[in-house]
Protein backbone atom coordinates (compact mmCIF):
# COMPACT_ATOMS: atom_id res chain seq x y z
CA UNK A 1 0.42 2.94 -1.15
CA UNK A 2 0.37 1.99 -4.78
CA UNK A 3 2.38 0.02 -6.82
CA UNK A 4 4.34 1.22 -9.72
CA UNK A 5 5.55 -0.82 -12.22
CA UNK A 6 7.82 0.22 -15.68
CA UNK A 7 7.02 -1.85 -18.49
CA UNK A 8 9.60 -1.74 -21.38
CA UNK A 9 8.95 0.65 -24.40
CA UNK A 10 12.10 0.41 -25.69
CA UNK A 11 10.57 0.03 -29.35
CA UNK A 12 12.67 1.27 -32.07
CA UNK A 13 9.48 2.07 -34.73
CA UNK A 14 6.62 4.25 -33.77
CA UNK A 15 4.21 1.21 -34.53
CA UNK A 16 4.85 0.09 -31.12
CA UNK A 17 4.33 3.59 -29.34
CA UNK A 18 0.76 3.79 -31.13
CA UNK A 19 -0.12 0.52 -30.37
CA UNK A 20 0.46 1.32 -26.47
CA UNK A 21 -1.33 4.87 -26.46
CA UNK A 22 -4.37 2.65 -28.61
CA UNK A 23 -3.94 0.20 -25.62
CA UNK A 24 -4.58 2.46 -22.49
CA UNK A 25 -7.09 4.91 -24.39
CA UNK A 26 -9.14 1.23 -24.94
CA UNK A 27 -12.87 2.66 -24.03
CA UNK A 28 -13.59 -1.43 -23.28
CA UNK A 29 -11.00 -0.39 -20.42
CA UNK A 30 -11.75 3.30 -19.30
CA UNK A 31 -13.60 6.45 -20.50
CA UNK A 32 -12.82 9.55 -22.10
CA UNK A 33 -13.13 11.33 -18.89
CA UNK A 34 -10.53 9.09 -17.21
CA UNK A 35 -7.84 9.67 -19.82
CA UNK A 36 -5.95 12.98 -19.74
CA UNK A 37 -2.74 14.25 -20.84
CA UNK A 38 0.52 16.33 -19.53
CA UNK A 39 1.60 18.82 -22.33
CA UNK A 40 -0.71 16.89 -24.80
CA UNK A 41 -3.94 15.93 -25.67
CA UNK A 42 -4.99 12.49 -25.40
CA UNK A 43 -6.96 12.75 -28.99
CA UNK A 44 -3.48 13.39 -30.73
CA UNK A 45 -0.84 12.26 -28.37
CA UNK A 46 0.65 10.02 -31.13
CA UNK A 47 0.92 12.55 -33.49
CA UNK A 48 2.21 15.23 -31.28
CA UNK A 49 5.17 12.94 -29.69
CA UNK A 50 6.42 12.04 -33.04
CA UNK A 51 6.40 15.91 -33.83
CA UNK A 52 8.68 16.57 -30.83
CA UNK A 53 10.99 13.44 -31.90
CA UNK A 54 11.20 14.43 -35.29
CA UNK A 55 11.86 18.46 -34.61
CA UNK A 56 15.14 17.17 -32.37
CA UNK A 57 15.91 14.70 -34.74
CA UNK A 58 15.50 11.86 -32.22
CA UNK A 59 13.39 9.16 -33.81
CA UNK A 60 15.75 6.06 -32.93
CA UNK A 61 16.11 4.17 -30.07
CA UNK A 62 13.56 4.04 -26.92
CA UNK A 63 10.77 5.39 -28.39
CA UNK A 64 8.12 5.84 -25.22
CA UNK A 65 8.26 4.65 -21.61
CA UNK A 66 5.18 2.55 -19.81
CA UNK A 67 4.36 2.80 -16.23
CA UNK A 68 1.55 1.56 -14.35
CA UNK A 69 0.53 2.52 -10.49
CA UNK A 70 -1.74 0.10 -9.28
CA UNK A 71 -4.11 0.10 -5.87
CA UNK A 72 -6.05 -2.62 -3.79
CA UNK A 73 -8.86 -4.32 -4.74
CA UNK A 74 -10.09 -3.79 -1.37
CA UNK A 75 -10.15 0.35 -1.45
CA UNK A 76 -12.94 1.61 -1.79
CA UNK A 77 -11.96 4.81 -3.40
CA UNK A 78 -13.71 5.95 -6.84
CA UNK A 79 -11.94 5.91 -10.64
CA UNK A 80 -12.08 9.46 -10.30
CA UNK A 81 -9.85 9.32 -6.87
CA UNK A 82 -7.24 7.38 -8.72
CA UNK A 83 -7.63 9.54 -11.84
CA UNK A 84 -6.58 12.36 -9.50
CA UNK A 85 -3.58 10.48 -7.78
CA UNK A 86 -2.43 9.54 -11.10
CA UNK A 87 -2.41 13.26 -12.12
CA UNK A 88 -1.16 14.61 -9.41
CA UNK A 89 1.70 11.97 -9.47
CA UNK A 90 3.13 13.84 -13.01
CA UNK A 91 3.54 17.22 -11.03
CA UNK A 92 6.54 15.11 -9.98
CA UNK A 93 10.10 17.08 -11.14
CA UNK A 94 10.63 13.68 -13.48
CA UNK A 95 8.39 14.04 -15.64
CA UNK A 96 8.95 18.03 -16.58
CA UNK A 97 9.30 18.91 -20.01
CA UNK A 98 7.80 15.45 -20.78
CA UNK A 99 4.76 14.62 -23.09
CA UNK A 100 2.48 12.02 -20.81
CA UNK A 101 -0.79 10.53 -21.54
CA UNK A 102 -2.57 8.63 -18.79
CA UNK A 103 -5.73 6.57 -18.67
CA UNK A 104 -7.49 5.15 -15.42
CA UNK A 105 -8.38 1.18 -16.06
CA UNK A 106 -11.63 -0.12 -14.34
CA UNK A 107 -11.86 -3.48 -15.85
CA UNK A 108 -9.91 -5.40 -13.38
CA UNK A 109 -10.57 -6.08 -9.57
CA UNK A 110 -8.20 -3.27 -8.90
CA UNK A 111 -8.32 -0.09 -10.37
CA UNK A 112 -4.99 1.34 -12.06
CA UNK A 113 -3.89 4.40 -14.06
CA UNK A 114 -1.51 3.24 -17.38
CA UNK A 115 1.05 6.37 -17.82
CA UNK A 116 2.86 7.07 -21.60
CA UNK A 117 5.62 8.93 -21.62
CA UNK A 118 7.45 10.52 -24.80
CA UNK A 119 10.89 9.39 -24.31
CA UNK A 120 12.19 13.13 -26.12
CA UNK A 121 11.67 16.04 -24.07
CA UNK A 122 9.77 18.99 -25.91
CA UNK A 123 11.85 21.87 -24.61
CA UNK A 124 15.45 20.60 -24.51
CA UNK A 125 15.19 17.50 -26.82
CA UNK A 126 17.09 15.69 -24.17
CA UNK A 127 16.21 11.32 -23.58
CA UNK A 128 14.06 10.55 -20.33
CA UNK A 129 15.94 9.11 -17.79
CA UNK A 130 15.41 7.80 -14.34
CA UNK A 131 18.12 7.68 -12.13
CA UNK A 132 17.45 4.99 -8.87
CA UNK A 133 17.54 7.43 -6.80
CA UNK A 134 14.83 9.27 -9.03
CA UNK A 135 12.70 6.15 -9.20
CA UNK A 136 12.67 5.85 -5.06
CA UNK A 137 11.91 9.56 -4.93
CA UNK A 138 9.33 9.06 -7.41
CA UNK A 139 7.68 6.02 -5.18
CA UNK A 140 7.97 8.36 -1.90
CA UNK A 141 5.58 10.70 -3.58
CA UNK A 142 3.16 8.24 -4.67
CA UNK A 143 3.23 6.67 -1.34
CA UNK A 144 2.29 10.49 0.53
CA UNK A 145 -0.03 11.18 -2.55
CA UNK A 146 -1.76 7.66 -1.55
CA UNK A 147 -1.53 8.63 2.09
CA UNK A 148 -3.45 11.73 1.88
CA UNK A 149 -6.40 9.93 -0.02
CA UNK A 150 -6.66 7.60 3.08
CA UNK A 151 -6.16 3.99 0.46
CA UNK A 152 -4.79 1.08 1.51
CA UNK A 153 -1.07 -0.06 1.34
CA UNK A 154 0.02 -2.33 -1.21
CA UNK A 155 3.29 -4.17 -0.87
CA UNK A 156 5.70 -2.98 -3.64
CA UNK A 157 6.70 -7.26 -3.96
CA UNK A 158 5.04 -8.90 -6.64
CA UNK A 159 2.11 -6.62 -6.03
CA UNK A 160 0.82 -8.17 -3.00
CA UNK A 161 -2.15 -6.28 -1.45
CA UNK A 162 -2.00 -6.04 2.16
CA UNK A 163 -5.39 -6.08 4.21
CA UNK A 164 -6.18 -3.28 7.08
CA UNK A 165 -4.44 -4.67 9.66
CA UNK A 166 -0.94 -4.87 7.99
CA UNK A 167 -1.43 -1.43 6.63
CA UNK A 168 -2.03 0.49 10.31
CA UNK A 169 0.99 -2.01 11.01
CA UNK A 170 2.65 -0.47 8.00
CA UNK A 171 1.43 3.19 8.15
CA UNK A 172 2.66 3.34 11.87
CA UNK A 173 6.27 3.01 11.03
CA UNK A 174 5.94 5.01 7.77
CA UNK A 175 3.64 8.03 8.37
CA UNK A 176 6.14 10.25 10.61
CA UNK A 177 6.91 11.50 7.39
CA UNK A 178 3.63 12.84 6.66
CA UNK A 179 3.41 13.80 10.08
CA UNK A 180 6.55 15.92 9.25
CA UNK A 181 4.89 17.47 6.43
CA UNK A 182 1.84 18.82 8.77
CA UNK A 183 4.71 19.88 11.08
CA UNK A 184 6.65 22.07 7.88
CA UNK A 185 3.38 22.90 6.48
CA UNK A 186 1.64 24.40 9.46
CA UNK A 187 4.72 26.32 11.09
CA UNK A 188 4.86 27.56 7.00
CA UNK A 189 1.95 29.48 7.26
CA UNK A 190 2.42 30.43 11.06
CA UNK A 191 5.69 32.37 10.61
CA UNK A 192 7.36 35.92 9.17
CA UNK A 193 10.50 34.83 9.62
CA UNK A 194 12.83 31.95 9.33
CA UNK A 195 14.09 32.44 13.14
CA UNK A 196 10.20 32.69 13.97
CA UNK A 197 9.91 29.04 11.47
CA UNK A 198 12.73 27.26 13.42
CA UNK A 199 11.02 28.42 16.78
CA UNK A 200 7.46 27.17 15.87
CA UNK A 201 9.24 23.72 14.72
CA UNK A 202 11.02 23.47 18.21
CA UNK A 203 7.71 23.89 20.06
CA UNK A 204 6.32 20.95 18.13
CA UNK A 205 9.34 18.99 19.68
CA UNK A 206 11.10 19.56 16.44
CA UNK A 207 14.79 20.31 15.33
CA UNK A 208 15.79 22.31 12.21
CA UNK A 209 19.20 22.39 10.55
CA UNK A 210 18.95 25.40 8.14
CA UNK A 211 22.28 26.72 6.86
CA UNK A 212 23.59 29.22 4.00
CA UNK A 213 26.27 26.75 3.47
CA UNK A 214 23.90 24.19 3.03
CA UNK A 215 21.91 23.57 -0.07
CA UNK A 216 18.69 21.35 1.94
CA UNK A 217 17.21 21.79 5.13
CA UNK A 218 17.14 18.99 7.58
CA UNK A 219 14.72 18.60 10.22
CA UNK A 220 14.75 15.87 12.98
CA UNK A 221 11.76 14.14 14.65
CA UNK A 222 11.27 14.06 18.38
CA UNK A 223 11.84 10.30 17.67
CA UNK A 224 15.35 11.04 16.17
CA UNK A 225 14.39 9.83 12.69
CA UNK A 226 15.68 12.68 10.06
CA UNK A 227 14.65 13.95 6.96
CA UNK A 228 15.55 16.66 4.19
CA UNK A 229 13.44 19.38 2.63
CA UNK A 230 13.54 17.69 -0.49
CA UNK A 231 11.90 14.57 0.92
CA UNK A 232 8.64 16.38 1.43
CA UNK A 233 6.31 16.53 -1.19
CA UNK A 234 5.41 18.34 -3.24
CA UNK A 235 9.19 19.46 -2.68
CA UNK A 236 8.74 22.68 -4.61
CA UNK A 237 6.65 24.31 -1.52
CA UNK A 238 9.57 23.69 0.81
CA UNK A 239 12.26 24.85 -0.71
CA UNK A 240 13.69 27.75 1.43
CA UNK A 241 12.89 29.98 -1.58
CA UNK A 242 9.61 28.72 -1.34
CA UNK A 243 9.32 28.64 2.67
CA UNK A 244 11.20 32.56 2.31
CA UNK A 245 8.41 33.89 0.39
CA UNK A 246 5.62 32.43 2.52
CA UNK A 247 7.13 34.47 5.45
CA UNK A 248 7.18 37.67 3.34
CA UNK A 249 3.58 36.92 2.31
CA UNK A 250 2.66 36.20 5.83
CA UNK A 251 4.39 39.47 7.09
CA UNK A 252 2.40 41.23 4.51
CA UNK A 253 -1.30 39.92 5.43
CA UNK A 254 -0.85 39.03 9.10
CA UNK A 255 0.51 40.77 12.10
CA UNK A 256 2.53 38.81 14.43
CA UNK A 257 0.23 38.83 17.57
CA UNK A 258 -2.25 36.63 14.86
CA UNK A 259 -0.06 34.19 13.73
CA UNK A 260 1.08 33.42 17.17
CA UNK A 261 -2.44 33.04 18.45
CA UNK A 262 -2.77 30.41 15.05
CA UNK A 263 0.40 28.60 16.71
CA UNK A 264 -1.30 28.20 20.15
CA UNK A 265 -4.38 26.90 19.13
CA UNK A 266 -2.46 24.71 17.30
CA UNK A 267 -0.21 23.38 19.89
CA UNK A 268 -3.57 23.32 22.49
CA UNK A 269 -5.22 21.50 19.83
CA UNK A 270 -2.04 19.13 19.47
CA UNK A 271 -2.08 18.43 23.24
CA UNK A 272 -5.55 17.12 23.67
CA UNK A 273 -4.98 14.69 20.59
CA UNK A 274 -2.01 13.36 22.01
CA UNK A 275 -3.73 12.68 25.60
CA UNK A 276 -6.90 11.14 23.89
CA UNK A 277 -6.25 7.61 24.15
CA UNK A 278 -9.18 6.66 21.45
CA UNK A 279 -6.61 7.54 18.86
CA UNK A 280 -5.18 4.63 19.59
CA UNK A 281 -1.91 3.97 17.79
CA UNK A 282 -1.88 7.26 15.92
CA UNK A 283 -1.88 9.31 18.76
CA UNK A 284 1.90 10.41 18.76
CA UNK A 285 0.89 12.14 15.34
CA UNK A 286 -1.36 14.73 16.27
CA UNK A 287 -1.68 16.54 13.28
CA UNK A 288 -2.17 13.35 11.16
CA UNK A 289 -5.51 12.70 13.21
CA UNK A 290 -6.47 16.11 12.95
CA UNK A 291 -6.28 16.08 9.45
CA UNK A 292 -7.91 12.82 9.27
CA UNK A 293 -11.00 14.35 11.45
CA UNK A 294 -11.39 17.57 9.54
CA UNK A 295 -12.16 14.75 6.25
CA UNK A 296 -14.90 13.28 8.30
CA UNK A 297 -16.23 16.20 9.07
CA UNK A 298 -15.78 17.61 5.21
CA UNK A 299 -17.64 14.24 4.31
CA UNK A 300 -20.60 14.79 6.21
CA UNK A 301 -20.89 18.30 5.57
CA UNK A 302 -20.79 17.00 2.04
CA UNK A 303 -22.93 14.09 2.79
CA UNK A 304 -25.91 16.86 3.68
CA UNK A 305 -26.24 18.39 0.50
CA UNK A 306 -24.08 21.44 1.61
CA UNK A 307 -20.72 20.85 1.48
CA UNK A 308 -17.69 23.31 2.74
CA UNK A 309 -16.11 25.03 0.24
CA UNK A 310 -12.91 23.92 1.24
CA UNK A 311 -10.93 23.90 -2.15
CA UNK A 312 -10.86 27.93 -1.16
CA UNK A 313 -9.41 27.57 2.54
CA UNK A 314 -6.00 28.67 2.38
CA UNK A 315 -3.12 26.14 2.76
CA UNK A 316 -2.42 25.89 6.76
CA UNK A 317 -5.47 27.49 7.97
CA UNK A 318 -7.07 25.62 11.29
């Protein structure tokens, strides 16, 4: 997991907001193809956040917000992996309607991505704010973002990097969540109907609390440990508007005979991880190995000179 870090930008001139977009876009520190931008460009990013300030008449007070997310020293993942965590970090909720420009560092033992944010919002002119309960959401996301590239945990205190053997310590007690999220995702795309979604949960040794008087869905591990809809990332794709619409859309391209044959693989495929004892520690989450064997086997596909086309596999397919 990474670290993230807010550094204040509570500047009351723009001097101090240029300064900071001059400092990440440094080319002694990253390249042009490591910097991007969220509802700007990184070429005029200055000019186009004092645009939105002055348009809503906000040009006093906290003028930008700095945040860093920082990774181990001892990954061995690429600047263009982190450029990619870092962007897929600002599909976060927090940061809609908000300017960002980000840059990916690679002058320092460990690489890190610099994030500016325009304190005014370009649709509603409203102040960025982040609530705590915002900020620890925020984290969750860049800790599942961080587990799905496979890098190595770093300890959120004083940015202490832990080595591989306190990370599988770590990841052991963390990763049911993600294990959840393979749970949600595959019964997703493996059901035309929320009584057939509940059902496919239950036979993963699942429980589902889904209510119209209820707001969030709450599902419960075989382990007891219990966690909301809105928990999962990227939350937007479990809604139950969004969960809804993937049954319609699998009622419309699958018949039901299909998807329950998907299911049974699954769970056949589910049962010989589980008895495999060479997982080792991970073996009471199943899917998480599965998913960690079908990157090997992407990565030597890859590795021959003939790669997969895998960016145009459908979400949930085995």
């Amino acid at each position: 997991m990474a670290v993230i870090e807010f550094i204040n930008g509570s500047n009351s001139t723009y001097k101090g907001m240029k300064r900071a977009i001059n400092y990440i876009k440094n080319p002694l520190k990253t390249s042009e193809h490591l910097t991007g931008g969220k509802y700007c460009s990184p070429d005029t990013a200055y000019e186009e956040f004092v645009m939105i300030k002055q348009n809503f008449d906000k040009e006093k007070g906290r003028q930008f917000i700095h945040f860093i997310q920082s990774f181990s020293p001892n990954d061995k993942a690429t600047p263009e992996v982190i450029n990619e965590i870092g962007k897929k970090l600002l599909e976060h909720e927090v940061f809609n309607d908000f300017q960002v420009i980000y840059a990916t560092h690679t002058d320092k033992e460990h690489f890190h991505t610099h994030f500016i944010i325009n304190s005014v919002s370009f649709s509603k002119g409203c102040k960025w704010q982040l609530s705590k309960e915002q900020l620890e959401s925020l984290k969750e996301y860049s800790d599942e973002l961080c587990k799905e590239y496979g890098l190595i945990v770093v300890d959120g205190e004083k940015g202490k990097h832990k080595n591989r053997g306190e990370y599988r310590a770590t990841d052991k007690k963390q990763s049911w969540k993600h294990e959840l999220y393979l749970v949600v995702k595959h019964c997703k795309w493996c059901s035309r109907s929320k009584e057939e979604f509940i059902k496919n949960i239950n036979k993963l040794g699942y429980k589902v609390d889904w209510t119209d008087d209820r707001k969030y869905i709450t599902f419960e591990t075989p382990y007891g440990k219990k966690c909301r809809n809105r928990k999962i990332y990227p939350p937007e794709q479990f809604t139950k508007d969004a969960l809804l619409k993937a049954f319609e859309l699998n009622r419309q391209k699958a018949d039901k005979k299909q998807l329950e044959a998907r299911m049974e693989l699954l769970l056949t495929v589910i049962e010989i991880i589980s008895k495999n004892k060479s997982n080792n520690y991970n073996s009471h989450l199943p899917l998480t190995v599965l998913e960690g064997q079908a990157k090997k086997e992407r990565a030597i596909e890859e590795s021959k000179g003939r790669g997969l086309e895998w960016e145009k596999i459908k979400e949930g397919e085995i």
